[in-house]
PDB file of N, CA and C in Angstrom:
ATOM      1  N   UNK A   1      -9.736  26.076 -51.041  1.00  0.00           N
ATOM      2  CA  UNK A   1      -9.042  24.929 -50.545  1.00  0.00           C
ATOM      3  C   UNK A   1      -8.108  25.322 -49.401  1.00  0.00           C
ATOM      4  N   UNK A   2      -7.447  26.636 -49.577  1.00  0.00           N
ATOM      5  CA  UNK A   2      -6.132  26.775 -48.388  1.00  0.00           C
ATOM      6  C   UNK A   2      -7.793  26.782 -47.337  1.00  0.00           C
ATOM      7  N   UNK A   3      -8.516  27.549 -47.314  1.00  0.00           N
ATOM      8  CA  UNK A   3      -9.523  27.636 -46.109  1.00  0.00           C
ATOM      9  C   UNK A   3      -9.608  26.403 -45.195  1.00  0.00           C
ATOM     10  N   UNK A   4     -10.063  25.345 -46.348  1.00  0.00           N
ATOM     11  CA  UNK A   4     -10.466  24.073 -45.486  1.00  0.00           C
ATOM     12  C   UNK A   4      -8.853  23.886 -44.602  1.00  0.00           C
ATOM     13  N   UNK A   5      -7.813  24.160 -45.204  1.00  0.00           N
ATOM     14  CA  UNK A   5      -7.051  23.435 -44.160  1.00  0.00           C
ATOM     15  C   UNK A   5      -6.466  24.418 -43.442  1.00  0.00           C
ATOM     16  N   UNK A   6      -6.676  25.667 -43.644  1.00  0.00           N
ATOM     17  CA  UNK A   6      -6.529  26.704 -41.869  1.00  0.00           C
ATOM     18  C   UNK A   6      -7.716  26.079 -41.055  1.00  0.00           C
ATOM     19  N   UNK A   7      -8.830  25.666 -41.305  1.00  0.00           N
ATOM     20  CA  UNK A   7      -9.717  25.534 -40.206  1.00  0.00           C
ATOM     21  C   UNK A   7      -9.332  23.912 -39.422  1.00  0.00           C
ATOM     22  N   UNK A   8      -9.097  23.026 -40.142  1.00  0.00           N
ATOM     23  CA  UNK A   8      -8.381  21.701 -40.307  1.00  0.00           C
ATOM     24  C   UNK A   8      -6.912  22.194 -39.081  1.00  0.00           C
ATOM     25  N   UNK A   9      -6.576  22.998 -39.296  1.00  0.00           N
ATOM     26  CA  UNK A   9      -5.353  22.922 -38.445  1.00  0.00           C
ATOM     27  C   UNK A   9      -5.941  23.768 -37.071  1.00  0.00           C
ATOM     28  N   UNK A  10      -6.943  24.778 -37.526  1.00  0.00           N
ATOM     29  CA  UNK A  10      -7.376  25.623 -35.939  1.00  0.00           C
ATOM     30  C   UNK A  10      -7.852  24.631 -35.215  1.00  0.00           C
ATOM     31  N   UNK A  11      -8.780  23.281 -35.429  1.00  0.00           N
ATOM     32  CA  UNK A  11     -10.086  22.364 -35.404  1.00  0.00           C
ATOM     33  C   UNK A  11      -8.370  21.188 -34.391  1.00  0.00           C
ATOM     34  N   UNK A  12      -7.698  21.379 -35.277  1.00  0.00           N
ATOM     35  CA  UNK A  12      -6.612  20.284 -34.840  1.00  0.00           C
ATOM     36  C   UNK A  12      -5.486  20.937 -33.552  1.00  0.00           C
ATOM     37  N   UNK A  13      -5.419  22.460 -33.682  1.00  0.00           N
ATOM     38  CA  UNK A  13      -4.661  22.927 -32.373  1.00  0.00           C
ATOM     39  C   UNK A  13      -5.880  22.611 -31.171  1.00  0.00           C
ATOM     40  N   UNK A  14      -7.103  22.674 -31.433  1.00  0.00           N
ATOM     41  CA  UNK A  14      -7.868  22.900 -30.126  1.00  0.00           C
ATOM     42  C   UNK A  14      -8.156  21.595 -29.575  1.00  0.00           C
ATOM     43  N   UNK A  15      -7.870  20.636 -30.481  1.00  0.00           N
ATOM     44  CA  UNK A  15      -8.216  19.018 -29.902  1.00  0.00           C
ATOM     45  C   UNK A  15      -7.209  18.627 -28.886  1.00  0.00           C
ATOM     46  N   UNK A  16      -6.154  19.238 -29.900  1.00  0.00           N
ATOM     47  CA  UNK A  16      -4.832  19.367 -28.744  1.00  0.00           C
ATOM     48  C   UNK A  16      -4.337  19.875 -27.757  1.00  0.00           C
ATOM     49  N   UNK A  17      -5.066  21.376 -27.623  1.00  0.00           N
ATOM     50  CA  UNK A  17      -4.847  22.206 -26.779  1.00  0.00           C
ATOM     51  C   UNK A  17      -5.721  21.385 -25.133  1.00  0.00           C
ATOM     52  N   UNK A  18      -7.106  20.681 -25.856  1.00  0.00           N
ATOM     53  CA  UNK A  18      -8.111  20.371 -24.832  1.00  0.00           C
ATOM     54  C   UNK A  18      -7.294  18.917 -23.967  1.00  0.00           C
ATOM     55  N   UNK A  19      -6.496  18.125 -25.151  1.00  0.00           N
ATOM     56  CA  UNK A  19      -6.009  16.761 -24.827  1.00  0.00           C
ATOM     57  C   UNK A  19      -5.060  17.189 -23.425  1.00  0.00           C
ATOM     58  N   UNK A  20      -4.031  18.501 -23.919  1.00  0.00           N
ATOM     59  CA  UNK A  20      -2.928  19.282 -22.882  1.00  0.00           C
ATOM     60  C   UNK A  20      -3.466  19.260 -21.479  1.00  0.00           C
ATOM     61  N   UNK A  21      -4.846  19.730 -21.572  1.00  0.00           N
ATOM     62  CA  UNK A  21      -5.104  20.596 -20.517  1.00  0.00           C
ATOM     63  C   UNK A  21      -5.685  19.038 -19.476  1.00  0.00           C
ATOM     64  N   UNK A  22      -6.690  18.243 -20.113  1.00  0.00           N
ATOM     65  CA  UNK A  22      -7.174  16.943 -19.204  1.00  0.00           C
ATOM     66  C   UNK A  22      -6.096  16.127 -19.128  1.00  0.00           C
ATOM     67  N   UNK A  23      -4.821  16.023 -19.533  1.00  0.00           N
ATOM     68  CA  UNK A  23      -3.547  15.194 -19.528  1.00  0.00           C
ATOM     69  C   UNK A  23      -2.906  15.995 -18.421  1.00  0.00           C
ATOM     70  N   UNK A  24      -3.050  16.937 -18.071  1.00  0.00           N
ATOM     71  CA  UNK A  24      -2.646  17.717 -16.788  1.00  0.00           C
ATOM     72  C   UNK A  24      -2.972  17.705 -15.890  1.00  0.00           C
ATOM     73  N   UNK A  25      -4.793  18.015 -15.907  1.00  0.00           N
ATOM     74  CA  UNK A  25      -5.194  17.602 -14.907  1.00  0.00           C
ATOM     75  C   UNK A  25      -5.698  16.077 -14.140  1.00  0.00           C
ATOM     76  N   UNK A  26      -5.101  15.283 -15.537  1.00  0.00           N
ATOM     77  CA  UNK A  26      -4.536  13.840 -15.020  1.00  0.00           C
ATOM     78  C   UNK A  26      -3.503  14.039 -14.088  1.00  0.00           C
ATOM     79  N   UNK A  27      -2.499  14.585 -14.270  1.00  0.00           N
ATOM     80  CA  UNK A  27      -1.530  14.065 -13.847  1.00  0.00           C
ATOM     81  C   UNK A  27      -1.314  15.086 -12.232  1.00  0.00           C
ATOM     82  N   UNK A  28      -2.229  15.962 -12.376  1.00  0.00           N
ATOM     83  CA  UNK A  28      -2.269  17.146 -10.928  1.00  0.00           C
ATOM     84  C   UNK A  28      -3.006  15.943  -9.873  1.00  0.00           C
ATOM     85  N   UNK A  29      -3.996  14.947 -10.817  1.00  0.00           N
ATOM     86  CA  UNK A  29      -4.566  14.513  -9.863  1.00  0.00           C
ATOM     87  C   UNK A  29      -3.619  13.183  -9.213  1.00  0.00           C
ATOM     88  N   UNK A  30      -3.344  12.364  -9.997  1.00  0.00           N
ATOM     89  CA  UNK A  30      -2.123  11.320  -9.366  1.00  0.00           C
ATOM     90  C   UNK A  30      -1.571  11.723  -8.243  1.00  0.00           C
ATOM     91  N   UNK A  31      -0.413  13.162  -8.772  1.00  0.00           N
ATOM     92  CA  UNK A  31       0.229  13.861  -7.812  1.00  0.00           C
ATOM     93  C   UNK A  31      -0.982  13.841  -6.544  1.00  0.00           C
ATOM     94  N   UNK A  32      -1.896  14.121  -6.169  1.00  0.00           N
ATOM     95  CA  UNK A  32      -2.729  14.978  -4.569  1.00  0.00           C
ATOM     96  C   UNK A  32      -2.686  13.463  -4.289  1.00  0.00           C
ATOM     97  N   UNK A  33      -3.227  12.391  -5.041  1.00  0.00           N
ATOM     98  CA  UNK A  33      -3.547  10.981  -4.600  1.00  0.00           C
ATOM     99  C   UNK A  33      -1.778  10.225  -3.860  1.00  0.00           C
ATOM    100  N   UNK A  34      -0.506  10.584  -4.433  1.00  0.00           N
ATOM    101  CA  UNK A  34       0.191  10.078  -3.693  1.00  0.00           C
ATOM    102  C   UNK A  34       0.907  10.742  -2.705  1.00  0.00           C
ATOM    103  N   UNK A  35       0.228  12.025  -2.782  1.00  0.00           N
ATOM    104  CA  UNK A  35       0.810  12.431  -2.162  1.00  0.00           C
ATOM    105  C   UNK A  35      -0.290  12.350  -0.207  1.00  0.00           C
ATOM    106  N   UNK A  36      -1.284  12.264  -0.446  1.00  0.00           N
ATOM    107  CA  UNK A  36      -2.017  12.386   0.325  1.00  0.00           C
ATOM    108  C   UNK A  36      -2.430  10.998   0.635  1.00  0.00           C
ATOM    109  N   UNK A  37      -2.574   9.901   0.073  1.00  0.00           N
ATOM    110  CA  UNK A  37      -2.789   8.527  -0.034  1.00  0.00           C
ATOM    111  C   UNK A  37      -1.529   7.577   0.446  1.00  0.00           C
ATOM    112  N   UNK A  38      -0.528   7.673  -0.033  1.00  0.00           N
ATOM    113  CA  UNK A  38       0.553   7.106   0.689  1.00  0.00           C
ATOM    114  C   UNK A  38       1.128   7.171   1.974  1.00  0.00           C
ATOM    115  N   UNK A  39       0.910   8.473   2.423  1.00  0.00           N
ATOM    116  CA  UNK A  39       1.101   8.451   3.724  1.00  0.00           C
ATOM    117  C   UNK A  39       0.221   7.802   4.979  1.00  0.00           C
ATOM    118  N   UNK A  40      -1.172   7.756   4.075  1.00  0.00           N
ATOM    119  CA  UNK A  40      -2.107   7.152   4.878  1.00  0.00           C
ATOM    120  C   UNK A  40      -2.111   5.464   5.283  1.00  0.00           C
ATOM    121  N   UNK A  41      -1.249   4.941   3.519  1.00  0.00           N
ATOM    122  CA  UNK A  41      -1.126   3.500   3.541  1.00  0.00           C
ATOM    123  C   UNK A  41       0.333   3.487   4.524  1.00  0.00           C
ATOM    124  N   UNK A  42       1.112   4.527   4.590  1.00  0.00           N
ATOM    125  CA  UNK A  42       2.345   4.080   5.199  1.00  0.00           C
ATOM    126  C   UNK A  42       1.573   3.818   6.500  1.00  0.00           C
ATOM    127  N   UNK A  43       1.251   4.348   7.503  1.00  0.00           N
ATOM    128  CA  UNK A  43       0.372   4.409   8.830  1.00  0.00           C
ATOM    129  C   UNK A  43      -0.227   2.868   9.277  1.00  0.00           C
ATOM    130  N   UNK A  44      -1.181   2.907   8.103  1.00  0.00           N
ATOM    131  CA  UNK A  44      -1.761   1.752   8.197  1.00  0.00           C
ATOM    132  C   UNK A  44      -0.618   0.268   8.300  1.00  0.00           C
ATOM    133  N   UNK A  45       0.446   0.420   7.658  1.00  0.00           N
ATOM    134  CA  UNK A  45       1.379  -0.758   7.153  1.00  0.00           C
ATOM    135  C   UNK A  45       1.803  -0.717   8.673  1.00  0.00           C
ATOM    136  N   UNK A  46       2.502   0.667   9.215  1.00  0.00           N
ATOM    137  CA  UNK A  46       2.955   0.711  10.583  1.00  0.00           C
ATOM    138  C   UNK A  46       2.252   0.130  11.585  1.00  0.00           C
ATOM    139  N   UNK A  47       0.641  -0.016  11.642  1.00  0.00           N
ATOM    140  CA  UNK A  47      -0.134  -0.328  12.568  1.00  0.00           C
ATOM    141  C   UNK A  47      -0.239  -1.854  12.722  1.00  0.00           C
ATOM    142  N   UNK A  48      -0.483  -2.308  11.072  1.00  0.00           N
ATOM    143  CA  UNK A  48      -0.184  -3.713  11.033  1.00  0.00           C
ATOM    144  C   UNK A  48       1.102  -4.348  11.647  1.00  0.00           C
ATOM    145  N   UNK A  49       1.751  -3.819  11.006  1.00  0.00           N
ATOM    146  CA  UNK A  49       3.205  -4.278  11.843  1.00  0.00           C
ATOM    147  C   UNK A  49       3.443  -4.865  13.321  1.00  0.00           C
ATOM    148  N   UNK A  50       2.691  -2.804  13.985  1.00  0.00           N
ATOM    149  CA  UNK A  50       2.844  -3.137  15.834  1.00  0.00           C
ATOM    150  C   UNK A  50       1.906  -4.452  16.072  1.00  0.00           C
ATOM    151  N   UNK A  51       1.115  -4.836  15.511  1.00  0.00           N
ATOM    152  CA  UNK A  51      -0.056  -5.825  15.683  1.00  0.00           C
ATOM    153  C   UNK A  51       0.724  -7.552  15.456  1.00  0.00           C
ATOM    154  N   UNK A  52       1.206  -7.285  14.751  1.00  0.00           N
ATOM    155  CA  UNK A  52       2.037  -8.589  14.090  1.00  0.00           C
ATOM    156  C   UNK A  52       3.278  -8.994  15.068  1.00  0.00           C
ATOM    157  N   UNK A  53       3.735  -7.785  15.706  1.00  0.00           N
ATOM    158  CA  UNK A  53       4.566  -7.919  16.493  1.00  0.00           C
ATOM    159  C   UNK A  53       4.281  -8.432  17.888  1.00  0.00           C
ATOM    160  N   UNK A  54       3.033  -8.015  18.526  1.00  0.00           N
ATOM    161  CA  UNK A  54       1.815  -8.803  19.956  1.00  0.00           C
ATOM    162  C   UNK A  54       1.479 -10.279  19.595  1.00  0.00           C
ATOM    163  N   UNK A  55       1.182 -10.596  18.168  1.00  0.00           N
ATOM    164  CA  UNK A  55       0.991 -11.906  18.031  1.00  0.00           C
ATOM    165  C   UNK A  55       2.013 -12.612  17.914  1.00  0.00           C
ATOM    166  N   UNK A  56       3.468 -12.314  17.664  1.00  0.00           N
ATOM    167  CA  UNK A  56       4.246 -13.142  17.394  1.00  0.00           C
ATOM    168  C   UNK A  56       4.708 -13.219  18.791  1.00  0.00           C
ATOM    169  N   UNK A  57       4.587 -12.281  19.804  1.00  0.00           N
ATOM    170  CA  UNK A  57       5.610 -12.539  21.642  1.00  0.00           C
ATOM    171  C   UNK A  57       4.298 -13.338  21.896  1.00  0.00           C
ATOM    172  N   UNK A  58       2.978 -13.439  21.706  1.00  0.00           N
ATOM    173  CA  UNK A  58       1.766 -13.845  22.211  1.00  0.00           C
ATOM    174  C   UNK A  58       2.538 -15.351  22.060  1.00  0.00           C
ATOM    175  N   UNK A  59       2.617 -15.717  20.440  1.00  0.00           N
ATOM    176  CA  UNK A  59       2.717 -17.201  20.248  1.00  0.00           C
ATOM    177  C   UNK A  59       3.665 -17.641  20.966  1.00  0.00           C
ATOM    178  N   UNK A  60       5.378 -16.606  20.955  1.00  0.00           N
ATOM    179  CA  UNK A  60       6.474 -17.017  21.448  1.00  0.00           C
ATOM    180  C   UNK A  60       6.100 -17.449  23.212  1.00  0.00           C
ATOM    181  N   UNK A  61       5.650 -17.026  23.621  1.00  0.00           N
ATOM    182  CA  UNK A  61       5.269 -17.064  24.977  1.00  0.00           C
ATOM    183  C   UNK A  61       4.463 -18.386  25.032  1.00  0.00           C
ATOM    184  N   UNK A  62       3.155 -18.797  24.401  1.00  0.00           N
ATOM    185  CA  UNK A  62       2.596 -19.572  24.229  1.00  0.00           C
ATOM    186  C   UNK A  62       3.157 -21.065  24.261  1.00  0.00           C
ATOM    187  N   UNK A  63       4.031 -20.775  23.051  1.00  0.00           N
ATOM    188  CA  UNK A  63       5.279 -22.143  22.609  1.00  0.00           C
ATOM    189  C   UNK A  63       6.289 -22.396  23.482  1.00  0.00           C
ATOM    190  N   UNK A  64       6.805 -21.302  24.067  1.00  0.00           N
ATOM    191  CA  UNK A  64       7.600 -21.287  25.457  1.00  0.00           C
ATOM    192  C   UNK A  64       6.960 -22.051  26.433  1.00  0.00           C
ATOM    193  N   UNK A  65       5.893 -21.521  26.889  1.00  0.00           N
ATOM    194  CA  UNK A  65       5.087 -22.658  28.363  1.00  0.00           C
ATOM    195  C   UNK A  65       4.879 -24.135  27.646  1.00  0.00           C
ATOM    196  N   UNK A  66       4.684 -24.205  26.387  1.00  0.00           N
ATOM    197  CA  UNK A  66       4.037 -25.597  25.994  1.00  0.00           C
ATOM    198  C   UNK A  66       5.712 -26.385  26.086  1.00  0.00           C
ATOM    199  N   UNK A  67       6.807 -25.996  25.775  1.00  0.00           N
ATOM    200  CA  UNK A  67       7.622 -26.907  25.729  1.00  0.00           C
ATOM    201  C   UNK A  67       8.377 -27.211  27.020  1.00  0.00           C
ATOM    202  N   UNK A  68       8.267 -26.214  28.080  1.00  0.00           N
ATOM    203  CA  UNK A  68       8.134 -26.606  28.972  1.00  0.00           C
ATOM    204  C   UNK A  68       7.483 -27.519  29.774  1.00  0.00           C
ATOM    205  N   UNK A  69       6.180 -27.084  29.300  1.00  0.00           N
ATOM    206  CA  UNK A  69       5.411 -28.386  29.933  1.00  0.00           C
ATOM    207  C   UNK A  69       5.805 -29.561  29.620  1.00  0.00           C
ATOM    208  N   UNK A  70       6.100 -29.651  28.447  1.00  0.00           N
ATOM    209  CA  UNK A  70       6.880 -31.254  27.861  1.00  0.00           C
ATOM    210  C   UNK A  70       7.894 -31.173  28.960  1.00  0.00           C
ATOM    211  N   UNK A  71       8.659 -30.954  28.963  1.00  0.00           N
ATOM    212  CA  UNK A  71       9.838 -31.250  29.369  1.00  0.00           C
ATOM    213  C   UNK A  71       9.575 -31.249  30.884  1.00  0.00           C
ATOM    214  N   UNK A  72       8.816 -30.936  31.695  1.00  0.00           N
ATOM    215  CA  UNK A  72       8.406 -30.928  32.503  1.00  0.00           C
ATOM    216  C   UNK A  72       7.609 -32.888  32.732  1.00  0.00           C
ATOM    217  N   UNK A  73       6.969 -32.922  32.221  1.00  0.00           N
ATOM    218  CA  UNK A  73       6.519 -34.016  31.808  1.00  0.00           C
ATOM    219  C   UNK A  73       7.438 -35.138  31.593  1.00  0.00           C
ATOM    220  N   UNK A  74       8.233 -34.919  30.719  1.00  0.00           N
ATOM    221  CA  UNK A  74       9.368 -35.460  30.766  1.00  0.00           C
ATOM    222  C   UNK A  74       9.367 -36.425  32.114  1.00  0.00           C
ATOM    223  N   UNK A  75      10.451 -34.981  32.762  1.00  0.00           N
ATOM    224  CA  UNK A  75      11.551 -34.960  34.139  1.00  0.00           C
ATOM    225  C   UNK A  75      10.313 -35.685  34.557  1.00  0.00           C
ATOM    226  N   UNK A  76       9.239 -35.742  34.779  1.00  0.00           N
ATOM    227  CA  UNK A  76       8.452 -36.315  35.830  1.00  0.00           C
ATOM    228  C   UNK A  76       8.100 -37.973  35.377  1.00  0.00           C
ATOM    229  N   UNK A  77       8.222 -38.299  34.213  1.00  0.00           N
ATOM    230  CA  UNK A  77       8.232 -39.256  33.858  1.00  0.00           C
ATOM    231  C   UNK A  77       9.315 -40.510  34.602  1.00  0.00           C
ATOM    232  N   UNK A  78      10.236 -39.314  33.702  1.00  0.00           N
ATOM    233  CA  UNK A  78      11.682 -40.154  34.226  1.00  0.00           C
ATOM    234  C   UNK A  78      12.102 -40.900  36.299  1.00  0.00           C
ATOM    235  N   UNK A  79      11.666 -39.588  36.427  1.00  0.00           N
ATOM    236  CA  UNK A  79      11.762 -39.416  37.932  1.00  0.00           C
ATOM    237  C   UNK A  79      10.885 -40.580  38.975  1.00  0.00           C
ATOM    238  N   UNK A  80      10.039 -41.015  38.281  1.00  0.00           N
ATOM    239  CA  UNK A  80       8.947 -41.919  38.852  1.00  0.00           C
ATOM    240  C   UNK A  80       9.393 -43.544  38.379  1.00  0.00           C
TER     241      UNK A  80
END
């Protein structure tokens, strides 16, 4: 009987020992992914950004001539 449970406990360090070792190399792998992955999404976020920033002077510019033109329109209204 002591037999069955030395082997019961060798049978139970190695399940554990194996759980240690793939719970590690879980966590080695996370680590390379943010470390190597985040910087790539930071880049990308930056690029979006400069892009977001051309469309918004694009529109501002856009909305600028159009309300001019009103008002332009306007004055010429009035004027006649």
């Amino acid at each position: 009987m002591y037999v069955a449970i030395e082997n019961n406990s060798k049978q139970t360090s190695f399940s554990t020992n194996i759980m240690e070792k793939r719970i590690e190399k879980i966590e080695d792998q996370i680590r390379e992914i943010k470390d190597n992955h985040l910087s790539h999404i930071q880049e990308d976020l930056a690029v979006v950004k400069t892009n977001q920033e051309w469309i918004m002077k694009f529109f501002w510019i856009v909305s600028s001539a159009s309300i001019a033109g009103l008002i332009t329109g306007i004055i010429n209204l009035i004027i006649k």
